[in-house]
C-alpha atoms as a PDB file:
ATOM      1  CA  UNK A   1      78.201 171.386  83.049  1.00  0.00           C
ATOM      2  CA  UNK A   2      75.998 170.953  79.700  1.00  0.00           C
ATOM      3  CA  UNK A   3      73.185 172.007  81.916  1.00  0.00           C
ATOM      4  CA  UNK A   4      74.250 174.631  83.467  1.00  0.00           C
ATOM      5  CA  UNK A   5      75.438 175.758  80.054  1.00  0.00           C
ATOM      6  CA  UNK A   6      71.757 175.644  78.589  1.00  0.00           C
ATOM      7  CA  UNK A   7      70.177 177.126  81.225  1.00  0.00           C
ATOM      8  CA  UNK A   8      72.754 180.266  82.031  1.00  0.00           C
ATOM      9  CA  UNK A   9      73.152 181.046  78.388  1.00  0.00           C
ATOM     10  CA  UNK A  10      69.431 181.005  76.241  1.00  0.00           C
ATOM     11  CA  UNK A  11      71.308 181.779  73.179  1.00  0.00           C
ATOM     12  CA  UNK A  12      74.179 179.150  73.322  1.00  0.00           C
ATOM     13  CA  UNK A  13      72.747 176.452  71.233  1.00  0.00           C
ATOM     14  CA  UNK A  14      73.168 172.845  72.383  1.00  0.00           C
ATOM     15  CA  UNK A  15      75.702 172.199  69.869  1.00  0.00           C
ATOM     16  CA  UNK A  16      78.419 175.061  71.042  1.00  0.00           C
ATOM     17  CA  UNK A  17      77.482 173.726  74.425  1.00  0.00           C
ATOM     18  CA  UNK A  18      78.669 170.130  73.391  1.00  0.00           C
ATOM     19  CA  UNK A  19      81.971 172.064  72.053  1.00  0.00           C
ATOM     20  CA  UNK A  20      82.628 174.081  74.855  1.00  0.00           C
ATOM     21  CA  UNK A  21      81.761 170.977  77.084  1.00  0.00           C
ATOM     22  CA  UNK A  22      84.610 168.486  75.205  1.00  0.00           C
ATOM     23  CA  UNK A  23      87.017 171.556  75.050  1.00  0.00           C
ATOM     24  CA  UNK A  24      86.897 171.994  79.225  1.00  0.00           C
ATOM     25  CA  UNK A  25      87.380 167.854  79.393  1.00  0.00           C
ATOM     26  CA  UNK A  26      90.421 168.273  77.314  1.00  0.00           C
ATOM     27  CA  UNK A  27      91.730 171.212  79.501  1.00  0.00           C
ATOM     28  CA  UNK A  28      90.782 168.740  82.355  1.00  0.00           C
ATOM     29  CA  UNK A  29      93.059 166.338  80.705  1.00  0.00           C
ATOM     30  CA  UNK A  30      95.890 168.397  79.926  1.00  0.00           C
ATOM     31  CA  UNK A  31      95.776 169.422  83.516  1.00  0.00           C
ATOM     32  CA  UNK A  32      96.256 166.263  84.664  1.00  0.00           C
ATOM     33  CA  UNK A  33      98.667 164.504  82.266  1.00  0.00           C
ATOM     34  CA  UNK A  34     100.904 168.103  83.301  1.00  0.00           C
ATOM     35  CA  UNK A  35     100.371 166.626  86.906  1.00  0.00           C
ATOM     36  CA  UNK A  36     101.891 163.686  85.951  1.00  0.00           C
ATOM     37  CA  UNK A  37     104.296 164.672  83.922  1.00  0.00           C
ATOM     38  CA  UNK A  38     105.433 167.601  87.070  1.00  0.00           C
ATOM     39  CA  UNK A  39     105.340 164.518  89.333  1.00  0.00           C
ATOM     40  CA  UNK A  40     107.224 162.165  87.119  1.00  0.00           C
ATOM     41  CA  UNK A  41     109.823 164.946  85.819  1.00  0.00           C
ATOM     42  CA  UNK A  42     111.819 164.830  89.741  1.00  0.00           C
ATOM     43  CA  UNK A  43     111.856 160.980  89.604  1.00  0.00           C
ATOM     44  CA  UNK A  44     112.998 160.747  86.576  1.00  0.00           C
ATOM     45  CA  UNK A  45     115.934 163.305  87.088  1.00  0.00           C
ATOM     46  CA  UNK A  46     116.591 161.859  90.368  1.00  0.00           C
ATOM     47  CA  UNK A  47     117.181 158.208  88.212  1.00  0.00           C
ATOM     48  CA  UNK A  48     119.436 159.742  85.644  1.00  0.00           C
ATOM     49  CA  UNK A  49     121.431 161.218  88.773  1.00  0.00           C
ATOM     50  CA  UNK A  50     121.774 157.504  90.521  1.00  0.00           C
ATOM     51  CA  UNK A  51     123.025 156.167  87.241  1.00  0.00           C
ATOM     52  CA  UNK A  52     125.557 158.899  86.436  1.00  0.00           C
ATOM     53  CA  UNK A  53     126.726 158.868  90.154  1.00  0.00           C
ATOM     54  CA  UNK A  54     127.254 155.458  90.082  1.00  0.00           C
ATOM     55  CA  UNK A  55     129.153 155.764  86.494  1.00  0.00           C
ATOM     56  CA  UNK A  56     131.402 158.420  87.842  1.00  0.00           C
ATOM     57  CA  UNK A  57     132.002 156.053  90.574  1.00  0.00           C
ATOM     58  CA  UNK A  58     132.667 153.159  88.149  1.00  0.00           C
ATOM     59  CA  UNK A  59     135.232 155.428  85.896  1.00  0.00           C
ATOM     60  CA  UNK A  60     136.998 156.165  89.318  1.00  0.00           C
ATOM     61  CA  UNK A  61     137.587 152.913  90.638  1.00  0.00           C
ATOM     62  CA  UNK A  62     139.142 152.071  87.411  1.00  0.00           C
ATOM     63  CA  UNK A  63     141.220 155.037  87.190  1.00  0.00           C
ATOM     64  CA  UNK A  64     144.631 154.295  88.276  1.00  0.00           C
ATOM     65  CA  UNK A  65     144.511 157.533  90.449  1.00  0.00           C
ATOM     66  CA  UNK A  66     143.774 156.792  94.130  1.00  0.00           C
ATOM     67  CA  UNK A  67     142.091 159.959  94.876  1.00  0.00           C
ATOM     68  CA  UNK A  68     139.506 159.081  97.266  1.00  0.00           C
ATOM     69  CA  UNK A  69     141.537 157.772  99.317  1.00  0.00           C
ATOM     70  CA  UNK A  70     142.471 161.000 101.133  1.00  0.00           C
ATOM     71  CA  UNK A  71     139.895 162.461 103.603  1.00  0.00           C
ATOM     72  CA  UNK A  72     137.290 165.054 101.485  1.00  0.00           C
ATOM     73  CA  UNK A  73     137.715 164.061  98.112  1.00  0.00           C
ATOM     74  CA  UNK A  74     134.559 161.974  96.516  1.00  0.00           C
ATOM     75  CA  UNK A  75     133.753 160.837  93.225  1.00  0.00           C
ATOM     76  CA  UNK A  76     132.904 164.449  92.119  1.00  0.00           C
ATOM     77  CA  UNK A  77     136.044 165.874  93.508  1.00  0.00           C
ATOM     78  CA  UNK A  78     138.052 163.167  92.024  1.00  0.00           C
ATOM     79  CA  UNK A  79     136.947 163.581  88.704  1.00  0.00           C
ATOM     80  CA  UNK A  80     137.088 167.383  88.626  1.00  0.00           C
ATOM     81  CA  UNK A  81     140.905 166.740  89.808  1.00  0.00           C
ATOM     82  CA  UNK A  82     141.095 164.779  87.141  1.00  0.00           C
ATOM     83  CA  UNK A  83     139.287 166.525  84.007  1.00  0.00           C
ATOM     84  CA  UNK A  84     141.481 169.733  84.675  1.00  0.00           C
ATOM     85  CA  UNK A  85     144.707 168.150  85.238  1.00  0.00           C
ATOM     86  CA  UNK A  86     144.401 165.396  82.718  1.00  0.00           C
ATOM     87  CA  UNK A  87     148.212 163.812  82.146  1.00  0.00           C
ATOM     88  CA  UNK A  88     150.448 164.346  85.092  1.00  0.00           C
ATOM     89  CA  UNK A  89     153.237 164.169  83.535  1.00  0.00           C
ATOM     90  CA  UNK A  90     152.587 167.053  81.449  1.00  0.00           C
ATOM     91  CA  UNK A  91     153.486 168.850  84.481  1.00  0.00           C
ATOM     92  CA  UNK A  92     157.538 168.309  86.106  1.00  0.00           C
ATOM     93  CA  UNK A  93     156.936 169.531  89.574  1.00  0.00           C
ATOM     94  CA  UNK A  94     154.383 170.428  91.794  1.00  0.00           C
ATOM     95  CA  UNK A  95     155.389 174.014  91.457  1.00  0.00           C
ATOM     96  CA  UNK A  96     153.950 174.015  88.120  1.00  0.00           C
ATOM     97  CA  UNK A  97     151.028 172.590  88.934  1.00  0.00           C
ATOM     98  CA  UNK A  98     150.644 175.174  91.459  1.00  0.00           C
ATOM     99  CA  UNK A  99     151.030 177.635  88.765  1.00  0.00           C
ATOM    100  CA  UNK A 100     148.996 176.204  86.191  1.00  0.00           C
ATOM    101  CA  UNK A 101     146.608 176.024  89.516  1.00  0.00           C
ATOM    102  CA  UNK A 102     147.054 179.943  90.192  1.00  0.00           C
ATOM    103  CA  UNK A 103     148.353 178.922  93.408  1.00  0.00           C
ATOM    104  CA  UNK A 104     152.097 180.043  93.118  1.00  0.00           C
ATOM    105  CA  UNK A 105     153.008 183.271  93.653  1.00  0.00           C
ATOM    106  CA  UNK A 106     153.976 185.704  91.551  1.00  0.00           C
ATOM    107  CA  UNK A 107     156.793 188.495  91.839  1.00  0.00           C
ATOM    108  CA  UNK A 108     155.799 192.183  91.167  1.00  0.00           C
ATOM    109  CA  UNK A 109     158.820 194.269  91.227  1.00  0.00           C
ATOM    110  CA  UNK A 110     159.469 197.669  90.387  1.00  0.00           C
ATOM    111  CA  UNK A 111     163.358 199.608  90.719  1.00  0.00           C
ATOM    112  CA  UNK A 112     164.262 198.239  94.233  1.00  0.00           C
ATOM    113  CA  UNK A 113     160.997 196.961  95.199  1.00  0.00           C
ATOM    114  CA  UNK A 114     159.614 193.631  95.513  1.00  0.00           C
ATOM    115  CA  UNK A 115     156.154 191.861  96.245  1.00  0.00           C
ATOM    116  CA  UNK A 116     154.787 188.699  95.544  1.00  0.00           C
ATOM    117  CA  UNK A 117     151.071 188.010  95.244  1.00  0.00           C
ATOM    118  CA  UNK A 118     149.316 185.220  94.381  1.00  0.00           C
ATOM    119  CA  UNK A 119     148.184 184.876  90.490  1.00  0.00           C
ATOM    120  CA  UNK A 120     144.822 185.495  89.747  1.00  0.00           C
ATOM    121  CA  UNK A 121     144.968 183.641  86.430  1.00  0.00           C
ATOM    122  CA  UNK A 122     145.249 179.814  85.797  1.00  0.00           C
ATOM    123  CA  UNK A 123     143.234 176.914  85.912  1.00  0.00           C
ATOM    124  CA  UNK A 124     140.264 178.655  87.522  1.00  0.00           C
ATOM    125  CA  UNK A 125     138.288 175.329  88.138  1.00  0.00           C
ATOM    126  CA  UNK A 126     141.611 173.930  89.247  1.00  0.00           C
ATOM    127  CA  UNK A 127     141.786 176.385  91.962  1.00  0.00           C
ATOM    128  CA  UNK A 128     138.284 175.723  92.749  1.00  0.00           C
ATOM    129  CA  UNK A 129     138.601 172.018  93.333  1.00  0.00           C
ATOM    130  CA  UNK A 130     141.927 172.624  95.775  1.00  0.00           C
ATOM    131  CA  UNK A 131     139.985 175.499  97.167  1.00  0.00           C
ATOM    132  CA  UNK A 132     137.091 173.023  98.035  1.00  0.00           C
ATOM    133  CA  UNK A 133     139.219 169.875  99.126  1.00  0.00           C
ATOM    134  CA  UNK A 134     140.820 172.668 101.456  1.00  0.00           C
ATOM    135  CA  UNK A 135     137.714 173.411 102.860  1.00  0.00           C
ATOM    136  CA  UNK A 136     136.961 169.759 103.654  1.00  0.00           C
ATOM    137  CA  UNK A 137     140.445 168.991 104.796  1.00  0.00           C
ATOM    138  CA  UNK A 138     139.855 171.851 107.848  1.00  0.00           C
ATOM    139  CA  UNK A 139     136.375 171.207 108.666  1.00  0.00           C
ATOM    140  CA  UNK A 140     135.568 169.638 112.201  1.00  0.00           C
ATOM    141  CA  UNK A 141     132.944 166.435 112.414  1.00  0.00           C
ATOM    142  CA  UNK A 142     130.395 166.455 114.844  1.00  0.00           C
ATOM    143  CA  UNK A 143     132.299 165.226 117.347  1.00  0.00           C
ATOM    144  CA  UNK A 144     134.375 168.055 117.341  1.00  0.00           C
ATOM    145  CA  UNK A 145     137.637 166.341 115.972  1.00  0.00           C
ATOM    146  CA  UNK A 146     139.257 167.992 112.691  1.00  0.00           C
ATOM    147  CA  UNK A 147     138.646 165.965 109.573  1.00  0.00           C
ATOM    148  CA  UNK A 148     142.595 165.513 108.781  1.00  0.00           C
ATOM    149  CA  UNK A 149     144.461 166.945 111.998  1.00  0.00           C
ATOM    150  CA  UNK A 150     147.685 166.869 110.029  1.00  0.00           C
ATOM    151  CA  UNK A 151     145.560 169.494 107.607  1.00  0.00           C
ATOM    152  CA  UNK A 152     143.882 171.617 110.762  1.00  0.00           C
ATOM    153  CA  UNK A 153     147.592 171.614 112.414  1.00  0.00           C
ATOM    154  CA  UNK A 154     149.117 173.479 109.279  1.00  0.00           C
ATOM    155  CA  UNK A 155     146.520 176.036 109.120  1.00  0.00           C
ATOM    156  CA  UNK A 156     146.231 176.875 112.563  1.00  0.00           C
ATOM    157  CA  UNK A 157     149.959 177.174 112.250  1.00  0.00           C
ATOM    158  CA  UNK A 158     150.039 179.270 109.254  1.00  0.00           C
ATOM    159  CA  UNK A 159     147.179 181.308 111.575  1.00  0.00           C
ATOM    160  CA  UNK A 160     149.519 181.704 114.614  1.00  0.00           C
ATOM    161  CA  UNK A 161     152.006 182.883 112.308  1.00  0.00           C
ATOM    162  CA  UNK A 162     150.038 186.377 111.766  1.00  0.00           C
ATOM    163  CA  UNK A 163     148.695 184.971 108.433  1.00  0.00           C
ATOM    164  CA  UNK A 164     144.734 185.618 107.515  1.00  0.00           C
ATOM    165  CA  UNK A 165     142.160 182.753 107.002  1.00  0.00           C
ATOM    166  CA  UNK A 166     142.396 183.531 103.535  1.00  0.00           C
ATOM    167  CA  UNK A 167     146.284 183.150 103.426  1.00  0.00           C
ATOM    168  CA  UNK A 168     146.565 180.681 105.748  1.00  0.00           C
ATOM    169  CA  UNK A 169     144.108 178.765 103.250  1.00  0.00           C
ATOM    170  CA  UNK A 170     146.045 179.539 100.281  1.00  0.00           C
ATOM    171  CA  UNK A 171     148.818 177.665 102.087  1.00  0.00           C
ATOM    172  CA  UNK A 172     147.342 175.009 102.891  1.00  0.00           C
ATOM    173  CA  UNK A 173     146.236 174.696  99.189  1.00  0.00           C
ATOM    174  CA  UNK A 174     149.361 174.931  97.739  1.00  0.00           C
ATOM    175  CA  UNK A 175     150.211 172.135 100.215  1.00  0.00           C
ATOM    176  CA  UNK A 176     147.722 169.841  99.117  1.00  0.00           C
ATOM    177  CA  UNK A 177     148.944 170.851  95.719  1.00  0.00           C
ATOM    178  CA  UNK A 178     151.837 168.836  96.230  1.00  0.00           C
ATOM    179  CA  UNK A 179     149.811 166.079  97.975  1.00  0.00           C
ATOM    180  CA  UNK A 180     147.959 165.669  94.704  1.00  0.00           C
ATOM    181  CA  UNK A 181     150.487 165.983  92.662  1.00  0.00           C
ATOM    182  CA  UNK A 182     152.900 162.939  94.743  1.00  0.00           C
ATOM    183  CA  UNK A 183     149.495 160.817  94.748  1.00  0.00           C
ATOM    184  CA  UNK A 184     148.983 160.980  91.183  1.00  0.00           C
ATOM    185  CA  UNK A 185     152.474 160.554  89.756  1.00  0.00           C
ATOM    186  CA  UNK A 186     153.259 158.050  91.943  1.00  0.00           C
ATOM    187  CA  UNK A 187     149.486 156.526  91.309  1.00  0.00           C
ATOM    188  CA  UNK A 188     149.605 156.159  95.284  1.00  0.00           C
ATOM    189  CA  UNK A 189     147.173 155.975  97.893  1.00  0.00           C
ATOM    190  CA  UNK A 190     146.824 158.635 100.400  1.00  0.00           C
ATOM    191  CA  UNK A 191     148.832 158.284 103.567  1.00  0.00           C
ATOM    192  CA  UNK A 192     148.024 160.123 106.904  1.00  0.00           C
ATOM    193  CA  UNK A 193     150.749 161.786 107.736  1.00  0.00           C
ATOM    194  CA  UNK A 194     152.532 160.519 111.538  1.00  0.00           C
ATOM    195  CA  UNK A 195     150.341 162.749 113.965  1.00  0.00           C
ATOM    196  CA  UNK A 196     153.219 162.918 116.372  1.00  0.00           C
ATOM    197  CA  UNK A 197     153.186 166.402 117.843  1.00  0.00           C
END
């Protein structure tokens, strides 16, 4: 480079050569140290996730609540179930859960008539996490079997009674509402339910 340097520029003296020279091998070296760094940065990140999976795992298993015992709920569910519901006896029945949820519907009347409608305030996270164990309570497996049958039978019922997917969902939510709610007062285990049909 110092060469090519003298003989490309006749009125570069050999000193700004030298500088120009050790300021392009510490460009070099910044470049690679940012390498590194850009190919350390994911395994590093990828470590602190292990450890604080395996934490939330930890805080779990100690947590009187049996959770993850029911089909679709991990560590992550578990916890979120948790964190927004804190103390369950703050709560007397599941129907206020279901309303602190947003999942209990609400009466709109005006003179003679009447509607209900499902709230579109509470615990929006809340309403998230049934929304997502839901979701995995209704999915199929490869094999083509439903995750929880007991689960898949409700909503196809609430389905063949003219109801939408989306209603028919927010049934089946409100039902695992009460699930949730039995499991954690009664710090029980999940039980499938007798698939006699």
């Amino acid at each position: 480079m110092q060469n090519f340097l003298e003989n490309q520029a006749k009125n570069i003296s050999n000193d700004k050569a030298k500088t120009i020279l050790e300021l392009v091998d510490k460009n070099q070296m910044t470049d690679v140290s940012s390498k590194t760094r850009s190919a350390l940065i994911p395994q590093l990140i990828n470590q602190q996730i292990e450890t604080v999976k395996k934490q939330l795992a930890e805080k779990i298993d100690d947590n009187p609540y049996k959770l993850t015992t029911m089909p679709g709920i991990g560590y992550t569910l578990a916890a979120q179930f948790i964190a927004e519901i804190g103390y369950i006896e703050r709560f007397n029945s599941a129907n206020q859960l279901a309303r602190y949820a947003g999942l209990a519907p609400a009466e709109h009347s005006s003179g003679k008539s009447r509607q209900t409608s499902r709230k579109k305030y509470g615990c929006r996270d809340l309403n998230q996490a049934f929304y997502m164990l839901a979701i995995q309570q209704i999915g199929i497996t490869r094999n083509g079997k439903p995750k929880n049958l007991a689960a898949y039978q409700y909503y196809q019922k609430k389905l063949n009674e003219g109801k939408s997917r989306k209603s028919a969902l927010v049934c089946l939510q409100r039902r695992l509402v009460d699930i949730i709610y039995a499991m954690m007062r009664d710090k029980s285990a999940y039980e499938l339910p007798n698939q006699a049909s």
